[in-house]
N, C-alpha and C. Protein backbone atom coordinates (compact mmCIF):
# COMPACT_ATOMS: atom_id res chain seq x y z
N UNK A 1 0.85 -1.18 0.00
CA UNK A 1 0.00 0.00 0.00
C UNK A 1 0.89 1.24 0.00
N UNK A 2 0.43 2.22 -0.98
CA UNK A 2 1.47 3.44 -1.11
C UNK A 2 0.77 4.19 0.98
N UNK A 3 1.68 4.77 0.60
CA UNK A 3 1.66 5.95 1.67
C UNK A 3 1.69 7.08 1.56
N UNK A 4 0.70 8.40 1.98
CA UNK A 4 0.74 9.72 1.89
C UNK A 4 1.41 10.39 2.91
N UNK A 5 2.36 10.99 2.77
CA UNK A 5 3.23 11.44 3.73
C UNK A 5 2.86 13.02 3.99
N UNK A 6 2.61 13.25 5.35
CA UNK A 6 2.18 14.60 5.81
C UNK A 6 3.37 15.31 5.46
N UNK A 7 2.95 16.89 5.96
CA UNK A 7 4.24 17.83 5.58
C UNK A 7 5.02 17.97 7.25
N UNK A 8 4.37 17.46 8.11
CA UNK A 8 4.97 17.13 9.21
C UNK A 8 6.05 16.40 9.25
N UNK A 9 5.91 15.02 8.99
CA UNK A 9 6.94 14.22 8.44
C UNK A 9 8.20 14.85 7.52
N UNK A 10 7.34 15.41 6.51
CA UNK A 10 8.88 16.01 5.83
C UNK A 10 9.22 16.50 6.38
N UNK A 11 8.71 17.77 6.62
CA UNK A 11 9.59 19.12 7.82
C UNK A 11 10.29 18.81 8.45
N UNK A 12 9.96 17.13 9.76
CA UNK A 12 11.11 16.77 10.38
C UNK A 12 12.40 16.22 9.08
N UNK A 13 12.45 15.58 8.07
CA UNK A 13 12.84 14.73 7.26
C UNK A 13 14.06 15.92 7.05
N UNK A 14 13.25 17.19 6.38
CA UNK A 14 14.04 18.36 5.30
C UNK A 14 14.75 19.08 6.59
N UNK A 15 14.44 19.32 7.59
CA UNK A 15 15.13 20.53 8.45
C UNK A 15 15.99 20.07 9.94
N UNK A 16 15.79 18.64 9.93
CA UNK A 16 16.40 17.91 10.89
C UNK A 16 17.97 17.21 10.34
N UNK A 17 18.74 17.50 11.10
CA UNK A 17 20.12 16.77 10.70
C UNK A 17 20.17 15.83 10.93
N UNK A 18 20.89 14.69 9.68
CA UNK A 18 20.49 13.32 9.97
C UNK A 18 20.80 12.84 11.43
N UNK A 19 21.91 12.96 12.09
CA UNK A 19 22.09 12.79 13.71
C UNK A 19 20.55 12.92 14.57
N UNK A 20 19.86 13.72 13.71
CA UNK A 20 18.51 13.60 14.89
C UNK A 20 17.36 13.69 14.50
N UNK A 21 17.60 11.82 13.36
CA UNK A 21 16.20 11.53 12.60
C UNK A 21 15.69 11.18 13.89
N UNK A 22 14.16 11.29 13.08
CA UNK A 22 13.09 10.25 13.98
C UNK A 22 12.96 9.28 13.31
N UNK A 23 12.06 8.63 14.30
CA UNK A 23 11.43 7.35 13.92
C UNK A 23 10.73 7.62 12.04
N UNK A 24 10.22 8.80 12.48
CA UNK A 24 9.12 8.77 11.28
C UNK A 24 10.00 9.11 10.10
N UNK A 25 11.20 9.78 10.04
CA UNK A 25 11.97 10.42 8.97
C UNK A 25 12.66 8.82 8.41
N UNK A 26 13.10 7.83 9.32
CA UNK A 26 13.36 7.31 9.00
C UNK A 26 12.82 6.07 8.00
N UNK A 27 11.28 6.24 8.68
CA UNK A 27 10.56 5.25 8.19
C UNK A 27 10.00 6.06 6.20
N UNK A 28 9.63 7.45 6.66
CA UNK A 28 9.45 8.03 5.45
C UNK A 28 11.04 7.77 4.13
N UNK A 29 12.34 7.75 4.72
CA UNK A 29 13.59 7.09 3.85
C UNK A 29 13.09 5.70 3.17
N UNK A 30 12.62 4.67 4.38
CA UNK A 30 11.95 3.67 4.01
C UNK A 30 11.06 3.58 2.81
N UNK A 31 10.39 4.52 2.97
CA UNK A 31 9.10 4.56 1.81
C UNK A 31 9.20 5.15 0.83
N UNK A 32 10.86 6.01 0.60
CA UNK A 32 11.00 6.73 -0.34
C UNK A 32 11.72 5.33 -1.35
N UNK A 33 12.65 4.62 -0.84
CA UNK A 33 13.24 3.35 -1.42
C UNK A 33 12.62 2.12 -1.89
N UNK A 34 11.60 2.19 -1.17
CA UNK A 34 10.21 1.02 -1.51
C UNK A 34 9.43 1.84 -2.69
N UNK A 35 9.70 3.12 -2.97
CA UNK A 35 8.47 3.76 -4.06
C UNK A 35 7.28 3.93 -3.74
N UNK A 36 7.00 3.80 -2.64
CA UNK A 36 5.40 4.17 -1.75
C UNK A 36 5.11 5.35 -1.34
N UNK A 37 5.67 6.42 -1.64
CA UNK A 37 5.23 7.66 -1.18
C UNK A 37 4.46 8.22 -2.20
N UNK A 38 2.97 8.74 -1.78
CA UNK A 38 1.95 9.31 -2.41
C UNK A 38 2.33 10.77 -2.07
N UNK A 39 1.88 11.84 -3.07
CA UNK A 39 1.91 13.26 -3.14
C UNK A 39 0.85 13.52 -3.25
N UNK A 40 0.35 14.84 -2.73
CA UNK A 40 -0.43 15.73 -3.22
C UNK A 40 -0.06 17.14 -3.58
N UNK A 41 -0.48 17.87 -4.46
CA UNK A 41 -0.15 19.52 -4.51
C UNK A 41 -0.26 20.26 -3.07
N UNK A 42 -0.95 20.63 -2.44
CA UNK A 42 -1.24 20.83 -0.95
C UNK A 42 0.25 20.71 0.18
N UNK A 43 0.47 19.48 -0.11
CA UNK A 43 1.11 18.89 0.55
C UNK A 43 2.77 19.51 0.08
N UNK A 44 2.92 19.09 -1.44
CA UNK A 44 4.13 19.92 -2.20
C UNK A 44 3.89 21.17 -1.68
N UNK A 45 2.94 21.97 -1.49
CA UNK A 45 3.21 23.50 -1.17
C UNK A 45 3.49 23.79 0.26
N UNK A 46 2.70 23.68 1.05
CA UNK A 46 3.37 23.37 2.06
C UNK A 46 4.21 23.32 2.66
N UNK A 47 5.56 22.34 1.78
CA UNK A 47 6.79 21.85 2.08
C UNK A 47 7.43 23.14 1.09
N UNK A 48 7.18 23.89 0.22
CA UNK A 48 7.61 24.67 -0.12
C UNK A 48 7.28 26.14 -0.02
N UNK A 49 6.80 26.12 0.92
CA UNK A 49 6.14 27.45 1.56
C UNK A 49 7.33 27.99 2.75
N UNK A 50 7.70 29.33 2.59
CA UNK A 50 8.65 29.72 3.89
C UNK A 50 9.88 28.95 3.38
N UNK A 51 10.93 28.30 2.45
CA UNK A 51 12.07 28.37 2.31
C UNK A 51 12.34 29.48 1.83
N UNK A 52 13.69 29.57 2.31
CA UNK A 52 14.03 31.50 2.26
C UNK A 52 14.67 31.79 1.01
N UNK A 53 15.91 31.10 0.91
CA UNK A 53 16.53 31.06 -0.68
C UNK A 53 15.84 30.98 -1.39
N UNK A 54 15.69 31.72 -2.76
CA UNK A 54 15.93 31.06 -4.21
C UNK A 54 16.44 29.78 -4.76
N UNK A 55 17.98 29.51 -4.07
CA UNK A 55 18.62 28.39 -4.55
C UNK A 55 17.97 27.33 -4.30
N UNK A 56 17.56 27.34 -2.41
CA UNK A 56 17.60 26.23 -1.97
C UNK A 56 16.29 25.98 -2.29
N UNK A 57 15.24 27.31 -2.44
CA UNK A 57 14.06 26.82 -2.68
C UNK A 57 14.14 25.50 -4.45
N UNK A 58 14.67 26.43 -5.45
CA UNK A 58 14.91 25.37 -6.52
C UNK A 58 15.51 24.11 -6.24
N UNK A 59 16.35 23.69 -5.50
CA UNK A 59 16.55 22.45 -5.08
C UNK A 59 15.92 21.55 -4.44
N UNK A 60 15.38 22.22 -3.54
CA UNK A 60 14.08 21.40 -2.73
C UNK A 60 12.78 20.97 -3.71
N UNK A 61 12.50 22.16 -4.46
CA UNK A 61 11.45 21.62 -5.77
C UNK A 61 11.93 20.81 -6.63
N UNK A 62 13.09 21.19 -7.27
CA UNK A 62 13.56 20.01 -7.94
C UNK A 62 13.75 18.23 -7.24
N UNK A 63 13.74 18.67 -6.27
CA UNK A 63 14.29 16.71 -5.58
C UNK A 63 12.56 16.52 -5.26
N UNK A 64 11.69 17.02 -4.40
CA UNK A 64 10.02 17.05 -4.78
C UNK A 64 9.45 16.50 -5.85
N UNK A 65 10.52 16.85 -6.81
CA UNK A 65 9.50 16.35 -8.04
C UNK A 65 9.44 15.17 -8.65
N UNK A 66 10.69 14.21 -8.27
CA UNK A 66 10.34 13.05 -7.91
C UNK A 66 9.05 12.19 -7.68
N UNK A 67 8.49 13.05 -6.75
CA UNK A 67 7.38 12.68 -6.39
C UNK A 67 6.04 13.24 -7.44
N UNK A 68 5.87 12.39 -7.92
CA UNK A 68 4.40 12.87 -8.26
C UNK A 68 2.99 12.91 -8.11
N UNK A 69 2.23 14.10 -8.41
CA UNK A 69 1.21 14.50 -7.61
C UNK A 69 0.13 13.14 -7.62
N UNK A 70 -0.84 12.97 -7.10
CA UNK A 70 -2.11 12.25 -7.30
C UNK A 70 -3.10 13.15 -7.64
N UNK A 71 -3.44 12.91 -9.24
CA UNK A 71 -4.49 13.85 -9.74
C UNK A 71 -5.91 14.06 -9.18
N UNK A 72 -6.22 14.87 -8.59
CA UNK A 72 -7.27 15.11 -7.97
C UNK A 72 -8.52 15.60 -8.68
N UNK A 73 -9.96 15.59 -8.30
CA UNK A 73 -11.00 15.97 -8.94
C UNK A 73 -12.13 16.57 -8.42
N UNK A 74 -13.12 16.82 -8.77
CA UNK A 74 -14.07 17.17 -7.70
C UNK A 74 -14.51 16.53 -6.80
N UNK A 75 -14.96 15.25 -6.81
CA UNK A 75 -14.70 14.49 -5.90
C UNK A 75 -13.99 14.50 -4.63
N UNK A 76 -12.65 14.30 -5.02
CA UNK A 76 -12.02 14.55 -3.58
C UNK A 76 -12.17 15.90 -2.66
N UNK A 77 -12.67 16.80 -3.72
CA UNK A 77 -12.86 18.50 -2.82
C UNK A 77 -13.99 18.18 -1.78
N UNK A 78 -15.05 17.02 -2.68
CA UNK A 78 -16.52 17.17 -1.54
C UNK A 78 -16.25 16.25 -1.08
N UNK A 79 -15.64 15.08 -1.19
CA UNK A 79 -15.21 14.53 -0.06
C UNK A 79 -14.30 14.79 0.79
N UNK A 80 -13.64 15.65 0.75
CA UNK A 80 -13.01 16.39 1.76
C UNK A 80 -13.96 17.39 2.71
N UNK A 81 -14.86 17.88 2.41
CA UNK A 81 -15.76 18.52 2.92
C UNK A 81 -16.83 17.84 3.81
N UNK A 82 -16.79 16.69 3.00
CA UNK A 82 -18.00 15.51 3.87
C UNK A 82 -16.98 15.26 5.16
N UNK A 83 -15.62 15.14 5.24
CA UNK A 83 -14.81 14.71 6.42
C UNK A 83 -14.95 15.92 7.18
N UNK A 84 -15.05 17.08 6.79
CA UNK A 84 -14.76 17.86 7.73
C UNK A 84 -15.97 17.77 8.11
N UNK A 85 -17.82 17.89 7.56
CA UNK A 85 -18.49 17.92 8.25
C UNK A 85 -18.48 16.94 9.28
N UNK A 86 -18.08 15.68 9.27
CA UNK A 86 -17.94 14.66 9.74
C UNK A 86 -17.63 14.48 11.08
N UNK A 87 -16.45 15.43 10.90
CA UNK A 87 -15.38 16.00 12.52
C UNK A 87 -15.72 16.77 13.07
N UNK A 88 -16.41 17.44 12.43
CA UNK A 88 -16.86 19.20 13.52
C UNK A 88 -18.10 18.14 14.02
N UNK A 89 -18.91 17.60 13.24
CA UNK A 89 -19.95 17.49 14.47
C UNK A 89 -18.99 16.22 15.81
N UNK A 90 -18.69 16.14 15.45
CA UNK A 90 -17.62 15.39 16.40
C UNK A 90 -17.12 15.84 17.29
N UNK A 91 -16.87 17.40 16.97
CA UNK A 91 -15.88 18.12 18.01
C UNK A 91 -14.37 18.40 17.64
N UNK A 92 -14.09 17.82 16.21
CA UNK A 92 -12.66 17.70 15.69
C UNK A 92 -12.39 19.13 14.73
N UNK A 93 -11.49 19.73 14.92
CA UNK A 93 -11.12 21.05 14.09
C UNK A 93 -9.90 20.16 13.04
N UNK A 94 -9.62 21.17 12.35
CA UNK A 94 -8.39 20.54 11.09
C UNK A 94 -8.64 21.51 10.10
N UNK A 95 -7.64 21.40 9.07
CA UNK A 95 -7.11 22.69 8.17
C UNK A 95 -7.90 22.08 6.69
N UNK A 96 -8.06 22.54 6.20
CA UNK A 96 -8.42 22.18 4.63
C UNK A 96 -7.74 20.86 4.03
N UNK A 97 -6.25 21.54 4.23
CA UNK A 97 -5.28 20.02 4.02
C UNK A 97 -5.30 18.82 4.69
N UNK A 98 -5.74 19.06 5.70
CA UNK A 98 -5.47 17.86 6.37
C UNK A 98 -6.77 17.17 5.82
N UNK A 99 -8.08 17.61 5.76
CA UNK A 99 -9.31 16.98 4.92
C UNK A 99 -9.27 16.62 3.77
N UNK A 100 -8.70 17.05 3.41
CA UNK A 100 -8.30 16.94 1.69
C UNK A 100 -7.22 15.43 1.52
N UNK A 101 -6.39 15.68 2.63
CA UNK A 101 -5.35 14.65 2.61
C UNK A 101 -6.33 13.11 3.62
N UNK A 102 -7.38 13.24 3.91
CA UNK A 102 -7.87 12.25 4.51
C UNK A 102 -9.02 11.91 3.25
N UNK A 103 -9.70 12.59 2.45
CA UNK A 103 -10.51 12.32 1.39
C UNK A 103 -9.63 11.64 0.00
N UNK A 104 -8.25 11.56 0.19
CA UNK A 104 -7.58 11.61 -0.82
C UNK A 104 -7.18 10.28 -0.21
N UNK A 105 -6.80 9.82 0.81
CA UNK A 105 -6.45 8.85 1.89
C UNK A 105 -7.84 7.56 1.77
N UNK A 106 -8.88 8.36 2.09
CA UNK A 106 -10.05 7.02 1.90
C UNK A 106 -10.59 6.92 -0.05
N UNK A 107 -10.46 7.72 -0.75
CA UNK A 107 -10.68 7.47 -2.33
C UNK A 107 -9.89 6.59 -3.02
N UNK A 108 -8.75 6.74 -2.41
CA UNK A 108 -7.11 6.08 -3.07
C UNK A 108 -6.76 4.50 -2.56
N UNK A 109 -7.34 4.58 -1.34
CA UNK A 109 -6.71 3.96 -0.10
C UNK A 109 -5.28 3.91 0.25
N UNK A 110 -4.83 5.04 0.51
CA UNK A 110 -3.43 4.66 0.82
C UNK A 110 -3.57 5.41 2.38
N UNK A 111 -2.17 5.26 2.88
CA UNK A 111 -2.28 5.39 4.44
C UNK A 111 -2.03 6.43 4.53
N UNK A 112 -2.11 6.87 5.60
CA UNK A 112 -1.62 8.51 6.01
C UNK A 112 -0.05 8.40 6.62
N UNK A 113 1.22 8.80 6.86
CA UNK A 113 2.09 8.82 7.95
C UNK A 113 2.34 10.40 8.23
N UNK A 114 1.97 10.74 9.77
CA UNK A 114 2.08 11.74 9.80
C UNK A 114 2.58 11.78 11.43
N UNK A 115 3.09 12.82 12.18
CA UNK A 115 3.00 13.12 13.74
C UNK A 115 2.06 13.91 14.20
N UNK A 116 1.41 14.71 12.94
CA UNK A 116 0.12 14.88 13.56
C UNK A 116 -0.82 14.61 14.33
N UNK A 117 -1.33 14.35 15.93
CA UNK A 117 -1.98 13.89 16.71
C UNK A 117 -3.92 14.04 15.90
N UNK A 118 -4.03 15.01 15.99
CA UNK A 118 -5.02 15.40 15.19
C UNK A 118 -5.40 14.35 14.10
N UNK A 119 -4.78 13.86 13.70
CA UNK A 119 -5.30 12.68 12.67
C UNK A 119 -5.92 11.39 13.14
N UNK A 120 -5.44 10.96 14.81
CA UNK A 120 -5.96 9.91 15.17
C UNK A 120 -7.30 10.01 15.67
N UNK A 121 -7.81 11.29 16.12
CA UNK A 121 -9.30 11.49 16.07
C UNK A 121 -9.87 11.31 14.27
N UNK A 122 -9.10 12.17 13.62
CA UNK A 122 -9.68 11.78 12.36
C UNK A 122 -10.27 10.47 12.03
N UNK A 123 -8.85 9.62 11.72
CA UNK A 123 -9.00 8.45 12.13
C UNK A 123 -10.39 7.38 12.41
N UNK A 124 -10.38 7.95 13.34
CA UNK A 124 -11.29 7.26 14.52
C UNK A 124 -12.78 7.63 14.12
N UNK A 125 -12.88 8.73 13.17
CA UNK A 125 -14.29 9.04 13.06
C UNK A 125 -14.64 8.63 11.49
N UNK A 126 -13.36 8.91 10.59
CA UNK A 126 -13.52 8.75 9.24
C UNK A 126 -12.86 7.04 8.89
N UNK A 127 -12.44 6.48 9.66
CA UNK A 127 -11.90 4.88 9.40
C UNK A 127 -10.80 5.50 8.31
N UNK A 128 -9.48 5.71 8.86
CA UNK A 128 -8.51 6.37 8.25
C UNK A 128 -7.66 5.11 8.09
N UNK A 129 -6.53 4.60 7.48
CA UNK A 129 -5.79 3.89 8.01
C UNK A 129 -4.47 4.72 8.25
N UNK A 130 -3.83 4.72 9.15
CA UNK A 130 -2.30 5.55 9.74
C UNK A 130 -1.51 4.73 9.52
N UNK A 131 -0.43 4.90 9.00
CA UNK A 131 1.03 4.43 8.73
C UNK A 131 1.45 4.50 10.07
N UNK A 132 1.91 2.84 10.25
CA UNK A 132 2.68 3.11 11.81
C UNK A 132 4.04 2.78 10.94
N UNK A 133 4.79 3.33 11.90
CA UNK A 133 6.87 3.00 11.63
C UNK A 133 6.50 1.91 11.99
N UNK A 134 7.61 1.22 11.53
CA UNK A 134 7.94 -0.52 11.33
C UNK A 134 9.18 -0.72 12.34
C-alpha cells in the first residue's frame, strides 16, 4: 500500500540533521526506497512554503519532483468537505489540508504517515488507516 506522507513528516525529514532523525523520517527514507510515497499539490506546497533562498528553494522543488502529484478531482474537494463535516460534528477542528489529505487517503486507499496527533481522532471518526513505523 502506497503511503501519503504529511508535511509534518517532511519538515522533520528536510530541516532535521540526519544525527537527529526520527522514527518517522526514517521510516518516510523507508518509503522513499520502496516507491510508496503518495503526493499531493497541498502537501508539495506546504513543504515549499517559507524556504528563504531562491537556490535552496529550486533544489528542494527540484528533488520534490520526484514525487508525483495524485491527480485530484471534484470528488475529492466534496469529499473532503464531507470529512470535515464529519469532525466538527464530532468536536474535531483541522485545516483544509489535512481533509483533503484524509478524502484523498479514503478514495485512493493509501495510508496517512504523519506526527500529527489530530489525525488519530480523524481516524477514529472517518476509518482512516495511519502508517505506523515498522
Amino acid at each position: 500500500m502506497n503511503v501519503l506522507v504529511d508535511t509534518s513528516v517532511w519538515s522533520l525529514a528536510l530541516r532535521r540533521p540526519p544525527a537527529h532523525r526520527s522514527a518517522e523520517t526514517a521510516e518516510l527514507v523507508e518509503l522513499i526506497r520502496e516507491g510508496r510515497v503518495a503526493m499531493i499539490g497541498a502537501i508539495r506546497q506546504e513543504i515549499l512554503s517559507g524556504v528563504r533562498g531562491a537556490e535552496q528553494y529550486r533544489k528542494l522543488r527540484d528533488r520534490l519532483r520526484a514525487f508525483g502529484d495524485e491527480a485530484l478531482d471534484e470528488a475529492d474537494y466534496e469529499e473532503a468537505a464531507t470529512c470535515f463535516n464529519q469532525c466538527r460534528a464530532k468536536g474535531l477542528q483541522g485545516s483544509n489540508t489535512d481533509f483533503l489529505m484524509c478524502a484523498v487517503s479514503l478514495r485512493r486507499r493509501l495510508a496517512i504517515l504523519t506526527t500529527d496527533k489530530d489525525f488519530f481522532g480523524f481516524a477514529r471518526v472517518l476509518g482512516l488507516e495511519l502508517h505506523e513505523v515498522r
